[in-house]
Protein backbone atom coordinates (compact mmCIF):
# COMPACT_ATOMS: atom_id res chain seq x y z
CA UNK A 1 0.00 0.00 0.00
CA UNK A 2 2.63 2.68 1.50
CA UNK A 3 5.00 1.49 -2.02
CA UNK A 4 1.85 2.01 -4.65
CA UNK A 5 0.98 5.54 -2.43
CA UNK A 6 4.77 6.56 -2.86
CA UNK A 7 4.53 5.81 -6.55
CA UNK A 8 1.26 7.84 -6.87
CA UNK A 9 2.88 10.91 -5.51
CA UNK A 10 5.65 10.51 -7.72
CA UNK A 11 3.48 10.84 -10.73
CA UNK A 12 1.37 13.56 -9.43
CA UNK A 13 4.90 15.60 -8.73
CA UNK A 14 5.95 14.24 -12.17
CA UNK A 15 3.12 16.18 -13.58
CA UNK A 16 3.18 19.46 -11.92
CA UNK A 17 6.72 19.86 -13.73
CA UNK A 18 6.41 22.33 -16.77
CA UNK A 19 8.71 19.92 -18.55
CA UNK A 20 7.30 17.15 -17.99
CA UNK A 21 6.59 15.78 -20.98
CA UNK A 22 9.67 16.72 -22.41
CA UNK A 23 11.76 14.84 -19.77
CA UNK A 24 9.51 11.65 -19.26
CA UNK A 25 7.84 11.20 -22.59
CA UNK A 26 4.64 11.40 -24.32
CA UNK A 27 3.28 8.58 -21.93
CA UNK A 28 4.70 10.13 -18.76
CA UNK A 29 2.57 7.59 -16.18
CA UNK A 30 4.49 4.83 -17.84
CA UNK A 31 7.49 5.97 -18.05
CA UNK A 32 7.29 6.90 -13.94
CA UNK A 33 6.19 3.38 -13.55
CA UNK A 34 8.86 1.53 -15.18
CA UNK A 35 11.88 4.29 -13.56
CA UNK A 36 10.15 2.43 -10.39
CA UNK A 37 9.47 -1.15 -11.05
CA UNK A 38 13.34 -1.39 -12.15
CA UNK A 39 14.77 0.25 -10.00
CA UNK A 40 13.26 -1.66 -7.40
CA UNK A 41 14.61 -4.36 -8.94
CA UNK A 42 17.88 -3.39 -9.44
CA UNK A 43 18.08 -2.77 -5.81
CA UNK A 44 17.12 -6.06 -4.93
CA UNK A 45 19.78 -7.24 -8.01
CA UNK A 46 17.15 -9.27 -9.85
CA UNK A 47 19.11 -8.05 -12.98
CA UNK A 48 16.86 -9.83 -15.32
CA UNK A 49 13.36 -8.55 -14.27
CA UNK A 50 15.49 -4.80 -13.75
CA UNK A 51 16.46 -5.16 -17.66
CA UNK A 52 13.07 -5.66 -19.09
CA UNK A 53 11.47 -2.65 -16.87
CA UNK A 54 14.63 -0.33 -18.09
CA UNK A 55 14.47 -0.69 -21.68
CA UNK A 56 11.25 0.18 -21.63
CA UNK A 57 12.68 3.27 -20.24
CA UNK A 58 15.52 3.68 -22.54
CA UNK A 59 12.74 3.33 -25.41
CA UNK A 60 10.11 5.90 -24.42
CA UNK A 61 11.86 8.49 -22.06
CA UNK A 62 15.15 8.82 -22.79
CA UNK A 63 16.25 12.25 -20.83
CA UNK A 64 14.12 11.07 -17.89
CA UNK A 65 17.55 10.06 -15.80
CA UNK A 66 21.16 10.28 -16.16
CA UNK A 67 21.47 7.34 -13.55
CA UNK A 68 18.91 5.28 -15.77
CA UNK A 69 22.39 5.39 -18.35
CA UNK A 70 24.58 4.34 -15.45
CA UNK A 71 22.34 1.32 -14.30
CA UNK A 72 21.59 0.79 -18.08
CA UNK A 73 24.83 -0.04 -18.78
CA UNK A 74 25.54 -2.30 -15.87
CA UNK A 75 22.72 -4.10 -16.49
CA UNK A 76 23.69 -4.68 -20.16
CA UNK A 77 27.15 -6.34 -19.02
CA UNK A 78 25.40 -8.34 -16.82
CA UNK A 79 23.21 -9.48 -20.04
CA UNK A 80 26.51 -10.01 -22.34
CA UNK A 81 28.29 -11.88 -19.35
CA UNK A 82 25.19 -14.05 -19.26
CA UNK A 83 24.84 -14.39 -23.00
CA UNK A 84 25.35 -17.89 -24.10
CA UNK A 85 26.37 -17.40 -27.92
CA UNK A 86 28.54 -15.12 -29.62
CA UNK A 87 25.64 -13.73 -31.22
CA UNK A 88 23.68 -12.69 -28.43
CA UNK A 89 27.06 -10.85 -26.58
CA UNK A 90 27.70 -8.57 -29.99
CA UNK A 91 23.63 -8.22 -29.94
CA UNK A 92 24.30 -6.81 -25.83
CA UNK A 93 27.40 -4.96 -27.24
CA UNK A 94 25.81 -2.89 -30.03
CA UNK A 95 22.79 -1.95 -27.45
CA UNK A 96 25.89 -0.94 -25.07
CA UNK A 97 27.69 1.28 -27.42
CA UNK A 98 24.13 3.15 -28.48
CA UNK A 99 23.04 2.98 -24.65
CA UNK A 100 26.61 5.23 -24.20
CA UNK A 101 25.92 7.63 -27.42
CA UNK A 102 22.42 8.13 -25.87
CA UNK A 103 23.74 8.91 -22.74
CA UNK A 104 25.37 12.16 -24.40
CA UNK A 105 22.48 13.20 -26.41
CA UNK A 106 20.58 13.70 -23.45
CA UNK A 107 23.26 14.92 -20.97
CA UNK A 108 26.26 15.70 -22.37
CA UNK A 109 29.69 15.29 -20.86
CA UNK A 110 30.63 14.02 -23.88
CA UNK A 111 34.24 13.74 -23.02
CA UNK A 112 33.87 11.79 -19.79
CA UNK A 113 31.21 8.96 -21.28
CA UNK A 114 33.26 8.33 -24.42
CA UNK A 115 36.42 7.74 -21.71
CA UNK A 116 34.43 5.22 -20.23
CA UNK A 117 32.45 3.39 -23.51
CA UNK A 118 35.98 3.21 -25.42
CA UNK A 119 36.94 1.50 -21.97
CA UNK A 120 34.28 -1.07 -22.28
CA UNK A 121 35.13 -1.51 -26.00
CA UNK A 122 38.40 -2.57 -25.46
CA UNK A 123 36.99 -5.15 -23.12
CA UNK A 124 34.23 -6.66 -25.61
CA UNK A 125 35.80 -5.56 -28.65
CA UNK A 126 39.83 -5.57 -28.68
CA UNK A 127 39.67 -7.38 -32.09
CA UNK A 128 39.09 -3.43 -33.16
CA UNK A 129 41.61 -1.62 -32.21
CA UNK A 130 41.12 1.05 -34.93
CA UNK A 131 37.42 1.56 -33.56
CA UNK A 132 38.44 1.52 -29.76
CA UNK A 133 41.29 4.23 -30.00
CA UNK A 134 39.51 6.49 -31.89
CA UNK A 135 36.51 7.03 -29.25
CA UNK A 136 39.27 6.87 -26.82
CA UNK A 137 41.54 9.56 -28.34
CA UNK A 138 38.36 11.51 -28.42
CA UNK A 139 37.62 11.58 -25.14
CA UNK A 140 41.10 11.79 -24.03
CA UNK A 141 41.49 15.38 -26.62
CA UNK A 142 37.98 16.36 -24.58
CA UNK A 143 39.29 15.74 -21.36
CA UNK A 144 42.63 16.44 -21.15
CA UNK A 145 44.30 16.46 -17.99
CA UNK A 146 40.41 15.74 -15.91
CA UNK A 147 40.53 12.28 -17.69
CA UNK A 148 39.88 9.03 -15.89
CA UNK A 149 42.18 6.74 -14.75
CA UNK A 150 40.48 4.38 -16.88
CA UNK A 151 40.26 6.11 -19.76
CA UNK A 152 44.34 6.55 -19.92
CA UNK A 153 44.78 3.17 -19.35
CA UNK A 154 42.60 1.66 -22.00
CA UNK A 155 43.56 4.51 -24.52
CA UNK A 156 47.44 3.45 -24.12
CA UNK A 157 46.33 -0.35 -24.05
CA UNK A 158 44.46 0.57 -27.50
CA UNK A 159 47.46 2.36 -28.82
CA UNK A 160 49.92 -0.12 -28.00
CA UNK A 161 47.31 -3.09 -30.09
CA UNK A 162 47.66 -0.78 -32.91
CA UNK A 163 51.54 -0.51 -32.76
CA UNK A 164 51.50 -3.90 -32.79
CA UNK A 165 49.18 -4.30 -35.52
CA UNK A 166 51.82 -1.48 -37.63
CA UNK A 167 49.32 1.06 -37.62
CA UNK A 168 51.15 3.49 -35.01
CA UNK A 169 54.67 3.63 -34.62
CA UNK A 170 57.17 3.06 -31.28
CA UNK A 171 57.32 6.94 -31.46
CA UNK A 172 53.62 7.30 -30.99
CA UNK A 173 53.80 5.20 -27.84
CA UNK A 174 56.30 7.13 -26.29
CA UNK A 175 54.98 10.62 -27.19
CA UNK A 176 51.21 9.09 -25.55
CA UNK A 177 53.27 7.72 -22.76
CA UNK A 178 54.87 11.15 -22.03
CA UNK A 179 51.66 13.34 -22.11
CA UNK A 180 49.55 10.49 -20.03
CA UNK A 181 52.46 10.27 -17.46
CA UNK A 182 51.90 14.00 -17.30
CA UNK A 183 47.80 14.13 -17.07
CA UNK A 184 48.45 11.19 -14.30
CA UNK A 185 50.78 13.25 -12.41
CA UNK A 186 48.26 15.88 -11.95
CA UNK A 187 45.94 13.77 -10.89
CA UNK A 188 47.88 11.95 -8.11
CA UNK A 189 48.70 15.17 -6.78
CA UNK A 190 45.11 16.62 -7.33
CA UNK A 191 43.65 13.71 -5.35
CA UNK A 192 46.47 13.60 -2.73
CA UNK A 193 44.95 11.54 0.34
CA UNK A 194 41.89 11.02 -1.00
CA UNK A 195 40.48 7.78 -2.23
CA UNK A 196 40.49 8.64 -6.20
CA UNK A 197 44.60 9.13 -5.89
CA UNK A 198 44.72 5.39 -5.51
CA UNK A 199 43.29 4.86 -8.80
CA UNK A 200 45.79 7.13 -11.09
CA UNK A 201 48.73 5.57 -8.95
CA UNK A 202 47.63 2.37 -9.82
CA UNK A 203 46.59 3.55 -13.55
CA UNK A 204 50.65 4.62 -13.75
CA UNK A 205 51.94 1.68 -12.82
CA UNK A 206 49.37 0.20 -15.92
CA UNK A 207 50.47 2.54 -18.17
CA UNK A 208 54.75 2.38 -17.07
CA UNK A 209 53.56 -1.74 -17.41
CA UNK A 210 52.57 -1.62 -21.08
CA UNK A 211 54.65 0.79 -22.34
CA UNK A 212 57.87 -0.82 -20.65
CA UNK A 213 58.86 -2.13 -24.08
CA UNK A 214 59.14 0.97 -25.89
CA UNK A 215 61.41 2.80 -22.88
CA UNK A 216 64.48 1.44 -22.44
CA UNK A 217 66.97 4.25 -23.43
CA UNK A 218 68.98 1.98 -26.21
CA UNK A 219 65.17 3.13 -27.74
CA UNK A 220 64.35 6.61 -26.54
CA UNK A 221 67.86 8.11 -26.92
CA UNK A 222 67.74 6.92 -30.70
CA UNK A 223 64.18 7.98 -30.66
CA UNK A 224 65.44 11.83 -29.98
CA UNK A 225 68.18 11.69 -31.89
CA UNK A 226 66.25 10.98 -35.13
CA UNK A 227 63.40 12.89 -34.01
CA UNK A 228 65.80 16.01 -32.69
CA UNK A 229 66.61 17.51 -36.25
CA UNK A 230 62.61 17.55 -37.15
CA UNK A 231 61.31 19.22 -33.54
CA UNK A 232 63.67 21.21 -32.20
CA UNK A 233 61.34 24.53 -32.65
CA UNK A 234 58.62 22.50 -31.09
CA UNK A 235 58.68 23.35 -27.34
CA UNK A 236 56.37 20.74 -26.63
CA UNK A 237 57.98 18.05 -28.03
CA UNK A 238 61.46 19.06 -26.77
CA UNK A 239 59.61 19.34 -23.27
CA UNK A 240 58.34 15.80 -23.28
CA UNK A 241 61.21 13.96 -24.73
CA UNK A 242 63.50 15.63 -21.59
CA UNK A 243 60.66 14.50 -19.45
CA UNK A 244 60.53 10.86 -20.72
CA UNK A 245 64.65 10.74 -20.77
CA UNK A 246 64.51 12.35 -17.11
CA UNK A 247 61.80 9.76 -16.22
CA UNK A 248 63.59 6.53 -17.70
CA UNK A 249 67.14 7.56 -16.44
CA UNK A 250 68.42 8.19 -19.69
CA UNK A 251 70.39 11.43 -18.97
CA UNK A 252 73.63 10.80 -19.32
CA UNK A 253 73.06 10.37 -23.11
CA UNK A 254 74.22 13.58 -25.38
CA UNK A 255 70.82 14.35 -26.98
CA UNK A 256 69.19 15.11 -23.60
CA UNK A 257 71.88 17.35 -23.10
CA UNK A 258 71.10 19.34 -26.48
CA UNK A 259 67.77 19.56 -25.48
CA UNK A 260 68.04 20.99 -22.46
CA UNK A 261 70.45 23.38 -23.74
CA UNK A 262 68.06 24.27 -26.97
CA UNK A 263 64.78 24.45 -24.55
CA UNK A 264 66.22 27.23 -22.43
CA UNK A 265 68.46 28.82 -25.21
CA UNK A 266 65.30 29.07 -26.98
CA UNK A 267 62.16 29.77 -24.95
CA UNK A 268 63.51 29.95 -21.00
CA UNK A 269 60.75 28.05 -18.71
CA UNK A 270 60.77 26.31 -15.38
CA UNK A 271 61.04 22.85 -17.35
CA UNK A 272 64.18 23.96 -19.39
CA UNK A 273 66.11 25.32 -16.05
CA UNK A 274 65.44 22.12 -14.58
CA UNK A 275 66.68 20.31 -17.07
CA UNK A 276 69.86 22.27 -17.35
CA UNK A 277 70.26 21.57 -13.58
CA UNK A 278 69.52 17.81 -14.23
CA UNK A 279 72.71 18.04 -16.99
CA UNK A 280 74.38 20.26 -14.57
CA UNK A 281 74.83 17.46 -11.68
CA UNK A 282 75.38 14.90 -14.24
CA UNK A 283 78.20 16.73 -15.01
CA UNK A 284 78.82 17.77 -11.47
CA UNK A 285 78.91 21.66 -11.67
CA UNK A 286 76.85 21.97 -8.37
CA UNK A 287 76.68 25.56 -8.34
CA UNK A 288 75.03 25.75 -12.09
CA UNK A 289 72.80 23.10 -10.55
CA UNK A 290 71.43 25.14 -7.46
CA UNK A 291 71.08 28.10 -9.37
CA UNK A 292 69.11 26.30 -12.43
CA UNK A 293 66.84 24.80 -9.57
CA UNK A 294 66.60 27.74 -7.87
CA UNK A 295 65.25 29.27 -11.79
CA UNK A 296 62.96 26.74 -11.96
CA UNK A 297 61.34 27.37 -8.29
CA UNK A 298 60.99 31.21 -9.57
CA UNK A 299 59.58 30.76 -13.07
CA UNK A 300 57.41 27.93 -12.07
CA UNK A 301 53.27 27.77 -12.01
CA UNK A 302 52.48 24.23 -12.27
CA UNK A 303 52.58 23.99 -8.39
CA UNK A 304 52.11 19.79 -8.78
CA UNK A 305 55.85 20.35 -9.92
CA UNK A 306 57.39 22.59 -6.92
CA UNK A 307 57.90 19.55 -4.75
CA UNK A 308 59.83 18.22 -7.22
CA UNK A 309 61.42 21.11 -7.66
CA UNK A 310 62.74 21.29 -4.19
CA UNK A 311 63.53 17.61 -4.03
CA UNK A 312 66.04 18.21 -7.02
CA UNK A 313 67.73 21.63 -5.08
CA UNK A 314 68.26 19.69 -1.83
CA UNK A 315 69.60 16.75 -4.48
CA UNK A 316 72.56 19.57 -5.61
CA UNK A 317 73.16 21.08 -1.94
CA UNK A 318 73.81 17.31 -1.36
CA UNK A 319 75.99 16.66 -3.58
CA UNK A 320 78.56 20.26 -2.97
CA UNK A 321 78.48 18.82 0.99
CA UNK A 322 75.64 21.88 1.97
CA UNK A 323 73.61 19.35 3.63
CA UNK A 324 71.81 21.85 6.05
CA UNK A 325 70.82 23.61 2.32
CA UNK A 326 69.66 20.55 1.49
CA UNK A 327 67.76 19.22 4.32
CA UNK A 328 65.85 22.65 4.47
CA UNK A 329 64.79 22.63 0.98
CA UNK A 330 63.65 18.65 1.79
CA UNK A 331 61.87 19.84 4.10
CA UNK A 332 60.44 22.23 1.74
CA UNK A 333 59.18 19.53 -0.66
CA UNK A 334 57.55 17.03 2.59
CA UNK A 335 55.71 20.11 3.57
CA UNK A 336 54.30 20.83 0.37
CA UNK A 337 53.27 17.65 -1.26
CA UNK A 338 51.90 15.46 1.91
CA UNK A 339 52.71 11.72 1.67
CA UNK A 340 56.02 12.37 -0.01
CA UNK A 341 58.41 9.80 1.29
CA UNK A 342 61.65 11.01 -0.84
CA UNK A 343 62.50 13.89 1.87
CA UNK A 344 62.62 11.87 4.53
CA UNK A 345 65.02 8.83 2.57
CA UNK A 346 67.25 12.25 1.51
CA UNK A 347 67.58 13.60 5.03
CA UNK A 348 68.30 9.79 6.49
CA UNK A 349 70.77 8.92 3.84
CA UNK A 350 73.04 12.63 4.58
CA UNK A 351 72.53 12.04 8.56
CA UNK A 352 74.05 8.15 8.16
CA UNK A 353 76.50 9.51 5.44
CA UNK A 354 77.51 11.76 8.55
CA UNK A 355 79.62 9.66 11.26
CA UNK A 356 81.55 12.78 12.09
CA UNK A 357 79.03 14.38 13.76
CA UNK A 358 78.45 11.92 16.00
CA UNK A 359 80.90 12.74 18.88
CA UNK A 360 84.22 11.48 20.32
CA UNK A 361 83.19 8.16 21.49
CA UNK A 362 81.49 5.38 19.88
CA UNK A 363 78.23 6.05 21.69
CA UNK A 364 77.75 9.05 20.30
CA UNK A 365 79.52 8.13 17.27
CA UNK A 366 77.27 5.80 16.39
CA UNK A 367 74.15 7.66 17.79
CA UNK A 368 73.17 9.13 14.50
CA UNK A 369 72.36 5.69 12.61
CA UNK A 370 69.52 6.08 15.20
CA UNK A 371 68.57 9.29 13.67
CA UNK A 372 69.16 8.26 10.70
CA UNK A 373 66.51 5.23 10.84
CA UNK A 374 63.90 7.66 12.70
CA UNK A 375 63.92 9.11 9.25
CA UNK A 376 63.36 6.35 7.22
CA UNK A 377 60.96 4.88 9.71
CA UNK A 378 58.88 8.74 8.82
CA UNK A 379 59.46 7.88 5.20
CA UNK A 380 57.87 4.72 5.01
CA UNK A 381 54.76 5.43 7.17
CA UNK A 382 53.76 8.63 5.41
CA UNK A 383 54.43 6.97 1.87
CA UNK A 384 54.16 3.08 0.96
CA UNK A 385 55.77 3.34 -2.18
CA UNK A 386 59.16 4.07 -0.33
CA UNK A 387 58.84 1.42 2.00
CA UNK A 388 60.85 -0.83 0.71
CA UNK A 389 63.62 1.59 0.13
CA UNK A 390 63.43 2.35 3.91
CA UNK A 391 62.85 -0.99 4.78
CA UNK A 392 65.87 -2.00 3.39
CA UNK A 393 68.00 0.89 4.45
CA UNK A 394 66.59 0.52 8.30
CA UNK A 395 68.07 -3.22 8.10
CA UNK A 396 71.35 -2.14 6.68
CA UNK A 397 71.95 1.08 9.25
CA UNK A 398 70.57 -1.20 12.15
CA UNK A 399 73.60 -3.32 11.72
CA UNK A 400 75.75 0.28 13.33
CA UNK A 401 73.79 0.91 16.02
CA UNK A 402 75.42 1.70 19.48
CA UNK A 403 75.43 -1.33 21.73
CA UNK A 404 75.00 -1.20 25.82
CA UNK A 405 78.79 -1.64 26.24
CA UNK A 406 79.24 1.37 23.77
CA UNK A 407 77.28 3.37 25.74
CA UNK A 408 77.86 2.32 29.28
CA UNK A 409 80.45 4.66 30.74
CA UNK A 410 79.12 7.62 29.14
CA UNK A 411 75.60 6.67 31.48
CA UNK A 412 73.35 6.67 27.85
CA UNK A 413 70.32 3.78 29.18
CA UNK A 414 67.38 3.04 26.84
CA UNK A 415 65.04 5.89 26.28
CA UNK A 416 67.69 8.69 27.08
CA UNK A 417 67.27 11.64 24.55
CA UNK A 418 70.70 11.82 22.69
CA UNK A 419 71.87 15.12 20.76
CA UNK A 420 73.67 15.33 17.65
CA UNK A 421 76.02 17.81 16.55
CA UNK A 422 77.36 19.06 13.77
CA UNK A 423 75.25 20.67 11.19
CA UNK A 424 72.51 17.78 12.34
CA UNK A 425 71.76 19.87 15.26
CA UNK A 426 68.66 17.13 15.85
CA UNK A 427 68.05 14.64 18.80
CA UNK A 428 67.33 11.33 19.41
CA UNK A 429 66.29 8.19 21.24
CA UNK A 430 68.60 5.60 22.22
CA UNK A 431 67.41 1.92 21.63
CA UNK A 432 69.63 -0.78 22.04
């Protein structure tokens, strides 16, 4: 009784709308009726009963819901999951494909529902590659940087079938994987600590997965270096073949060099300095290195790059023995991108690189391995993807720590606060 009263109401509220019929159809009663019987059923996920009540709801009132799409196509997988010939799956298919080009007649958003039908066409139709990356590419040219995990995922999985197939070229696959690496980078940092970060990290290591064949640097330098001669007044390409290169390791080679030299000769940007300073402390001219970072830091507005930014100035500081420069400008980088484990590795790895600080006996010689693991302890607990970097270093630096007898006559018992010297100028707690 109360579930027919409910329904009533609806209807009469249905009518009273001045749009009415243009949003639930000529036979607006109906079309109320059937948004209710299958919903009802799709709540109680009797997907077969749910799929009969909404296609008749896909048929005659098309703009009544956006969520009608969303069930709609869930519903439909079920059906082509359940389908028992091949026949009846690319029947399912086709009505998935039109169920997703309705979708953005009525509502738009065109960009975000073709990133998530050429996802679902790779999965029911990766015999078509052609077909698959072009609704893919579309919505990833829509979207840009805002697109889905899953959309850059399938679009580079699509790209890679039609490399394969000789239809793209190793080249395109590394320019994609440059500009997706990018887009994901955003998002990671967009999303920090929130749920939807998990899914880009996860979508990077996808996208690092299938493109791992096309990125050694035997490939990408001689990629450049072919490519160079064509694209050297082309900021953006010079941009993301320094990025890739950067990314892969591949700096030492001579072409990334002549990049980085042409991008800032050229068109002087926060990317180009920090490239220079990248060929500056492979070539260990430390100063050049601070003060390219240092350009980079003042010319930059992508503020998902300043962390980085930092990391690399503290990196130079390092390496000319300014490790107070360095651990301030760590610091720097933890502060501003939360969950950043790199800092605290950096800042370990100079305190344990540090024994003279550590006094004149071998207590509190050996007292700043103990600082030294408090840091990668911090690194590992604020971000798991260091972990086993820490992990590892903890077990190695363990191996140094003061013993009882080392610390006996100067009185140091378990839980004392110790004091380091030296530029360290931090404190710690023994543990033996």
């Amino acid at each position: 009784m109360m579930k027919r009263f409910t329904l009533l109401a609806m209807i009469a509220l249905f009518f009273t709308t001045g749009n009415a019929q243009e949003k639930y159809g000529a036979d607006s009663v109906k079309c109320v009726q059937n948004l209710s019987l299958y919903r009802d059923y799709y709540k109680q996920k009797m997907y077969d009963d749910a799929y009969k009540y909404w296609h008749i709801v896909y048929k005659i009132c098309p703009a009544s819901s956006e969520r009608m799409y969303v069930d709609g196509t869930n519903l439909i997988e079920y059906k082509i999951r359940k389908a028992s010939t091949d026949a009846a799956k690319n029947a399912y298919t086709d009505t998935l494909l039109m169920v997703y080009d309705q979708r953005i007649a009525n509502f738009g958003k065109e960009g975000f529902v073709l990133g998530r039908k050429g996802t679902d066409m790779l999965r029911y139709m990766s015999d078509q590659p052609q077909k698959v990356y072009d609704v893919l590419a579309k919505s990833i040219e829509l979207q840009g940087k805002n697109s889905e995990a899953g959309a850059i995922v399938s679009y580079m999985n699509a790209l890679v079938l039609l490399e394969k197939a000789g239809v793209k070229t190793p080249a395109d696959v590394v320019d994609a994987f440059g500009k997706m690496s990018d887009y994901l980078a955003y998002n990671i940092t967009k999303y920090n600590g929130k749920p939807t970060q998990e899914y880009y990290i996860k979508a990077q290591e996808s996208v690092e997965s299938v493109s791992n064949s096309y990125l050694s640097c035997d490939i990408l330098v001689e990629m450049a270096k072919k490519n160079y001669e064509g694209n050297k007044t082309n900021q953006e390409w010079m941009e993301r073949t320094a990025d890739i290169l950067d990314k892969k390791g591949c700096t030492d080679a001579p072409i990334f060099f002549t990049i980085a030299k042409n991008l800032h000769a050229t068109n002087p940007s926060s990317v180009s300095a920090e490239k220079m300073g990248i060929m500056s402390l492979k070539t260990k001219k430390y100063q050049d290195a601070v003060d390219f970072f240092k350009q980079a830091l003042d010319m930059n507005q992508d503020d998902s790059k300043t962390a980085d930014y930092y990391i690399e100035l503290a990196q130079a500081y390092s390496s000319m023995g300014s490790f107070a420069a360095a651990r301030t400008n760590a610091r720097k980088a933890a502060e501003i991108k939360s969950g950043y484990g790199l800092p605290y590795i950096m800042i370990g790895d100079m305190i344990a690189g540090s024994s003279n600080c550590g006094g004149d006996d071998a207590c509190a010689q050996k007292a700043i391995y103990w600082l030294a693991v408090d840091y990668y302890t911090k690194a590992k607990s604020v971000d798991a993807s260091v972990a086993e970097t820490a992990n590892s270093k903890i077990a190695t630096y363990k191996k140094y720590f003061p013993t009882k007898e080392d610390c006996f006559f100067g009185g140091t018992k378990e839980g004392d606060t110790i004091e380091i010297g030296c530029w360290i100028g931090e404190s710690t707690k023994a543990r033996f």
